[in-house]
Protein backbone atom coordinates (compact mmCIF):
# COMPACT_ATOMS: atom_id res chain seq x y z
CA UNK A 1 34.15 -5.14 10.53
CA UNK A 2 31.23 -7.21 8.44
CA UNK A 3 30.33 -5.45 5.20
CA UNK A 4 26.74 -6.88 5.48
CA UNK A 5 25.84 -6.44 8.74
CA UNK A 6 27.38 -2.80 9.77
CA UNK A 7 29.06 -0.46 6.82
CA UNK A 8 26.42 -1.37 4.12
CA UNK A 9 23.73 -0.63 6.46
CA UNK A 10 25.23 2.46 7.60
CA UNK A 11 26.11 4.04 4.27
CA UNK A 12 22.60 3.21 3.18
CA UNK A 13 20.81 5.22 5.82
CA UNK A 14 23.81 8.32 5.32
CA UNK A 15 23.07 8.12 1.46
CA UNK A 16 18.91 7.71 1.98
CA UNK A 17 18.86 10.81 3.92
CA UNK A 18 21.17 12.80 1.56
CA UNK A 19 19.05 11.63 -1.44
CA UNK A 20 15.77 12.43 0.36
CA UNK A 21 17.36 15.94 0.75
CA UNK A 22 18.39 16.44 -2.70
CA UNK A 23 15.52 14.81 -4.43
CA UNK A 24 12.81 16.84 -2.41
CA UNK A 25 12.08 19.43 -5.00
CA UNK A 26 11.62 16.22 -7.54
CA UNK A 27 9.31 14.63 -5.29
CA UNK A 28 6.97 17.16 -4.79
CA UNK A 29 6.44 17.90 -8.11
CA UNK A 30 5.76 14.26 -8.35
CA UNK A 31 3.42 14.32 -5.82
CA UNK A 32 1.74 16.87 -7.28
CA UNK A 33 1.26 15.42 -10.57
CA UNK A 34 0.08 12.15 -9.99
CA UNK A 35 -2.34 13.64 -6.98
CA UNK A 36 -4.09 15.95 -9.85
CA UNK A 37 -4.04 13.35 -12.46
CA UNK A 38 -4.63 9.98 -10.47
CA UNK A 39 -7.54 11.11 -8.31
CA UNK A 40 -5.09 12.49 -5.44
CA UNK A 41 -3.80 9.00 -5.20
CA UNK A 42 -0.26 9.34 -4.79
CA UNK A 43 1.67 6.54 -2.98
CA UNK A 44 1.42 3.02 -3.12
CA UNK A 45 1.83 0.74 -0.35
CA UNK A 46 2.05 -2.98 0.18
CA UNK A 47 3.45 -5.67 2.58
CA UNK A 48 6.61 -7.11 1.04
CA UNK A 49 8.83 -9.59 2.30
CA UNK A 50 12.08 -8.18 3.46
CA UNK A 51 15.02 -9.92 4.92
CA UNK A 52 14.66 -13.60 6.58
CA UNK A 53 10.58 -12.88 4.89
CA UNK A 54 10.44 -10.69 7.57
CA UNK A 55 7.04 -8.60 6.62
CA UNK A 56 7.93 -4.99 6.01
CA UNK A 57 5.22 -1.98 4.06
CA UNK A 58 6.96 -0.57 1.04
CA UNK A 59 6.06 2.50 -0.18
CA UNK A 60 6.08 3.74 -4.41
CA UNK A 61 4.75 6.48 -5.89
CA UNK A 62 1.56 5.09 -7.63
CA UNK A 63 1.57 5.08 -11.21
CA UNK A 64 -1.83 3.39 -11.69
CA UNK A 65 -5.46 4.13 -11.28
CA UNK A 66 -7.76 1.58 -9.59
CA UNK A 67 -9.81 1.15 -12.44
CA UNK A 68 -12.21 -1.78 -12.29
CA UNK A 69 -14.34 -4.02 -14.63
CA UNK A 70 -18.37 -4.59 -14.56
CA UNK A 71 -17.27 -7.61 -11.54
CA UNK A 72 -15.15 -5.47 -9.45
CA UNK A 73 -11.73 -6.62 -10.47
CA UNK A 74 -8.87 -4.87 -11.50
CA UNK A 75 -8.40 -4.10 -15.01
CA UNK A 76 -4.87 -5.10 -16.53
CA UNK A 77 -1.58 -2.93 -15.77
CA UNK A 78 -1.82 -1.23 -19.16
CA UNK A 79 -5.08 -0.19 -19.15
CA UNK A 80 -4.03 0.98 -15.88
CA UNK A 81 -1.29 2.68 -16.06
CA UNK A 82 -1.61 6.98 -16.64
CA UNK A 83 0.43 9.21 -18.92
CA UNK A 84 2.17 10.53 -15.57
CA UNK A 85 2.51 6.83 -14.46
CA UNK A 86 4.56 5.83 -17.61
CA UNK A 87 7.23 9.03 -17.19
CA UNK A 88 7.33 8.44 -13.73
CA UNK A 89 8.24 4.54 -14.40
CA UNK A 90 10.22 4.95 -17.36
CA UNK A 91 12.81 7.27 -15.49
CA UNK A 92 12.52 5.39 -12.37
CA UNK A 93 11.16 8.47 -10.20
CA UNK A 94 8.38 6.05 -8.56
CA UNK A 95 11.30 4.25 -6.58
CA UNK A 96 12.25 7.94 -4.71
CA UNK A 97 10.02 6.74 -1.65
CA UNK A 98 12.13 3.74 -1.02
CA UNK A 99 14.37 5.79 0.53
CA UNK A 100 12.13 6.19 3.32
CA UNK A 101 12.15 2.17 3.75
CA UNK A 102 15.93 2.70 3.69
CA UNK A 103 16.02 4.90 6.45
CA UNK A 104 14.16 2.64 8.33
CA UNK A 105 16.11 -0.16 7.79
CA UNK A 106 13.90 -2.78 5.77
CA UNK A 107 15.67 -2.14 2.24
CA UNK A 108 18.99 -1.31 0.87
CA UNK A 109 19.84 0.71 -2.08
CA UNK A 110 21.06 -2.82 -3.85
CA UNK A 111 19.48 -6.35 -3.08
CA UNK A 112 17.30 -8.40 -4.61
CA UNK A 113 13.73 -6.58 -5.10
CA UNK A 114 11.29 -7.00 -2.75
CA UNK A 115 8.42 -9.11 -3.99
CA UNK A 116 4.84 -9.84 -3.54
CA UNK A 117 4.04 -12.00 -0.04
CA UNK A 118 1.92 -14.36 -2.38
CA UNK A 119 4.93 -15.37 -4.18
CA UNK A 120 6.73 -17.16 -0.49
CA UNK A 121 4.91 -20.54 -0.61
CA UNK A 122 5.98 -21.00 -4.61
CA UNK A 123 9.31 -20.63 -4.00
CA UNK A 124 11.39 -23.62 -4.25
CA UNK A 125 14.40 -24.13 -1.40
CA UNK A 126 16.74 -22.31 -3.32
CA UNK A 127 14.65 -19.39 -4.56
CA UNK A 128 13.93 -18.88 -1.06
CA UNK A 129 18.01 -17.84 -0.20
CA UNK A 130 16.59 -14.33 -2.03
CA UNK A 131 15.79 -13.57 1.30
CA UNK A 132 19.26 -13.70 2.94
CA UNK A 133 20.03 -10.51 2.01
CA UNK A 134 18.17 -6.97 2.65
CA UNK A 135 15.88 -6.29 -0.72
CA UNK A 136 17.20 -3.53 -2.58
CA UNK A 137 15.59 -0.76 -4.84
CA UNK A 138 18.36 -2.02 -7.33
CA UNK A 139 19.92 -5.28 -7.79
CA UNK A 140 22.09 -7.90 -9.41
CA UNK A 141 18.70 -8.91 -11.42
CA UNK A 142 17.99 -5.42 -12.52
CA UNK A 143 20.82 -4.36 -14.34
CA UNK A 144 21.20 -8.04 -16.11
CA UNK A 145 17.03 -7.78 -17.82
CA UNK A 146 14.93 -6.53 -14.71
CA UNK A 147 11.74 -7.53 -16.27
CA UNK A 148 12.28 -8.59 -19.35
CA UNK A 149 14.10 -11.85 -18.38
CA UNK A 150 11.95 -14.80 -17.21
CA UNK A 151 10.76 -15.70 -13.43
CA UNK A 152 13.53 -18.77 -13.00
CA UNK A 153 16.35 -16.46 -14.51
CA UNK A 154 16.17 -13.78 -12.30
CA UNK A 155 16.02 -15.96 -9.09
CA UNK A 156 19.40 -17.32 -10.19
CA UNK A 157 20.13 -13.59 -10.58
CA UNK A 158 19.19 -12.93 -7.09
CA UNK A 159 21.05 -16.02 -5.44
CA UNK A 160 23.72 -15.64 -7.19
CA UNK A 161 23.81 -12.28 -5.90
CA UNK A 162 23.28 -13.26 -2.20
CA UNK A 163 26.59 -15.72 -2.70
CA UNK A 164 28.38 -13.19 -3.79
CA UNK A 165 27.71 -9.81 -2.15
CA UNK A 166 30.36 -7.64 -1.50
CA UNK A 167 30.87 -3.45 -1.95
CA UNK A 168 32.58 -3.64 -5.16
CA UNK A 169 29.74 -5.56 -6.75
CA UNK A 170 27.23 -3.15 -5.10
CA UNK A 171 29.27 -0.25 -6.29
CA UNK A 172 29.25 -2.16 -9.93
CA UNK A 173 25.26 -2.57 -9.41
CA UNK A 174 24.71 1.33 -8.54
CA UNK A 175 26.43 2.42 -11.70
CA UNK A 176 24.79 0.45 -13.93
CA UNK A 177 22.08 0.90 -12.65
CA UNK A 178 22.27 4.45 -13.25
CA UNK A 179 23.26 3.79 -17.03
CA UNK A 180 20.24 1.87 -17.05
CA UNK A 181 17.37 4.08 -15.74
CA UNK A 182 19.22 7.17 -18.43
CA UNK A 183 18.46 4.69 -21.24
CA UNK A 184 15.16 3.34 -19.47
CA UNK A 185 15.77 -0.23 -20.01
CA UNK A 186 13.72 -3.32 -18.78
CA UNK A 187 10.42 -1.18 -17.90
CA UNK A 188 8.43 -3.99 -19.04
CA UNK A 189 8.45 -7.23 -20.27
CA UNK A 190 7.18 -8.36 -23.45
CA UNK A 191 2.83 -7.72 -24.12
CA UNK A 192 2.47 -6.48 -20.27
CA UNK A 193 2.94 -3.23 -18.80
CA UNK A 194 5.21 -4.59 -16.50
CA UNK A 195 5.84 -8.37 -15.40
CA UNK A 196 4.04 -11.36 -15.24
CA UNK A 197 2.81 -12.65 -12.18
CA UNK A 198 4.94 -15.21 -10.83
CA UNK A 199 2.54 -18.65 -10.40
CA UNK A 200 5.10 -20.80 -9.28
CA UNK A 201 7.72 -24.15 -10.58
């Protein structure tokens, strides 16, 4: 019986639904926050690229305003980014809605993160295998730096990842990941709120 194709998948959607049901009370009380503090904006949703770039709509909790400048555009991530926004990043709460992209299939609990469609024509032949496996809310890259470790380093991260995937390492991946968000490490990398934008070799 494949790993990959039929117990991982199954697990995912067994543990999704039990986290969804445990983590309820939490996410409310998220909701509620960031809907009285963020201008009832509470979710964020975007295309992503999931398995084979297949296009799939993640869903966050939103820990941003839409703040713009005197030309329309965006202001940057920090200036951005609310009280409520920073708690809910720094203990990894705005990830909870993933779940419902695991019960539908497009993510795992551990792959390599989903990314922004933009970034699919930069990639290089082998940054592209990141797409082999199912994206993950957790992976290989974000227990080894997540985003304080450069563009190039956490593609090898992620391939490396997709030679080697197997339940132990997944197992390995969940628990650290776990030690990780207790000590809330990696939020950001360095002078950003939260990582550069990827522009390419």
């Amino acid at each position: 019986m494949s790993y990959k194709k039929l117990i991982k998948p199954f697990f995912d959607r067994l543990f999704a639904l039990l986290a969804l049901v445990i983590s309820s009370p939490i996410f409310l009380i998220v909701a509620l926050l960031l809907a009285i503090f963020q201008d009832g904006k509470v979710f964020f949703k975007q295309k992503r690229p999931g398995r084979n770039e297949k296009v799939f709509l993640l869903v966050k909790f939103k820990t941003m305003r839409d703040d713009v400048d005197q030309n329309g555009e965006l202001l940057p991530d920090e200036q951005r980014l609310t009280w409520i926004g920073k708690l809910v990043r720094k203990t990894s709460m705005d990830e909870i809605p993933q779940l419902l992209n695991i019960l539908k299939g497009d993510m795992s609990f551990v792959g390599p993160r989903p990314l922004l469609l933009e970034y699919l024509p930069l990639y290089n032949e082998t940054q592209k295998r990141r797409h082999e496996a199912t994206p993950g809310i957790s992976g290989w890259a974000q227990v080894n730096g997540r985003n304080t470790i450069g563009w190039q380093q956490k593609f090898d991260l992620d391939v490396w990842y997709v030679e080697h995937q197997s339940f132990w390492l997944d197992l390995k991946i969940i628990f650290l990941t776990i030690f990780k968000v207790f000590k809330a490490e990696g939020i950001s990398s360095e002078g950003v709120a939260t990582m550069e934008k990827f522009k390419g070799n």
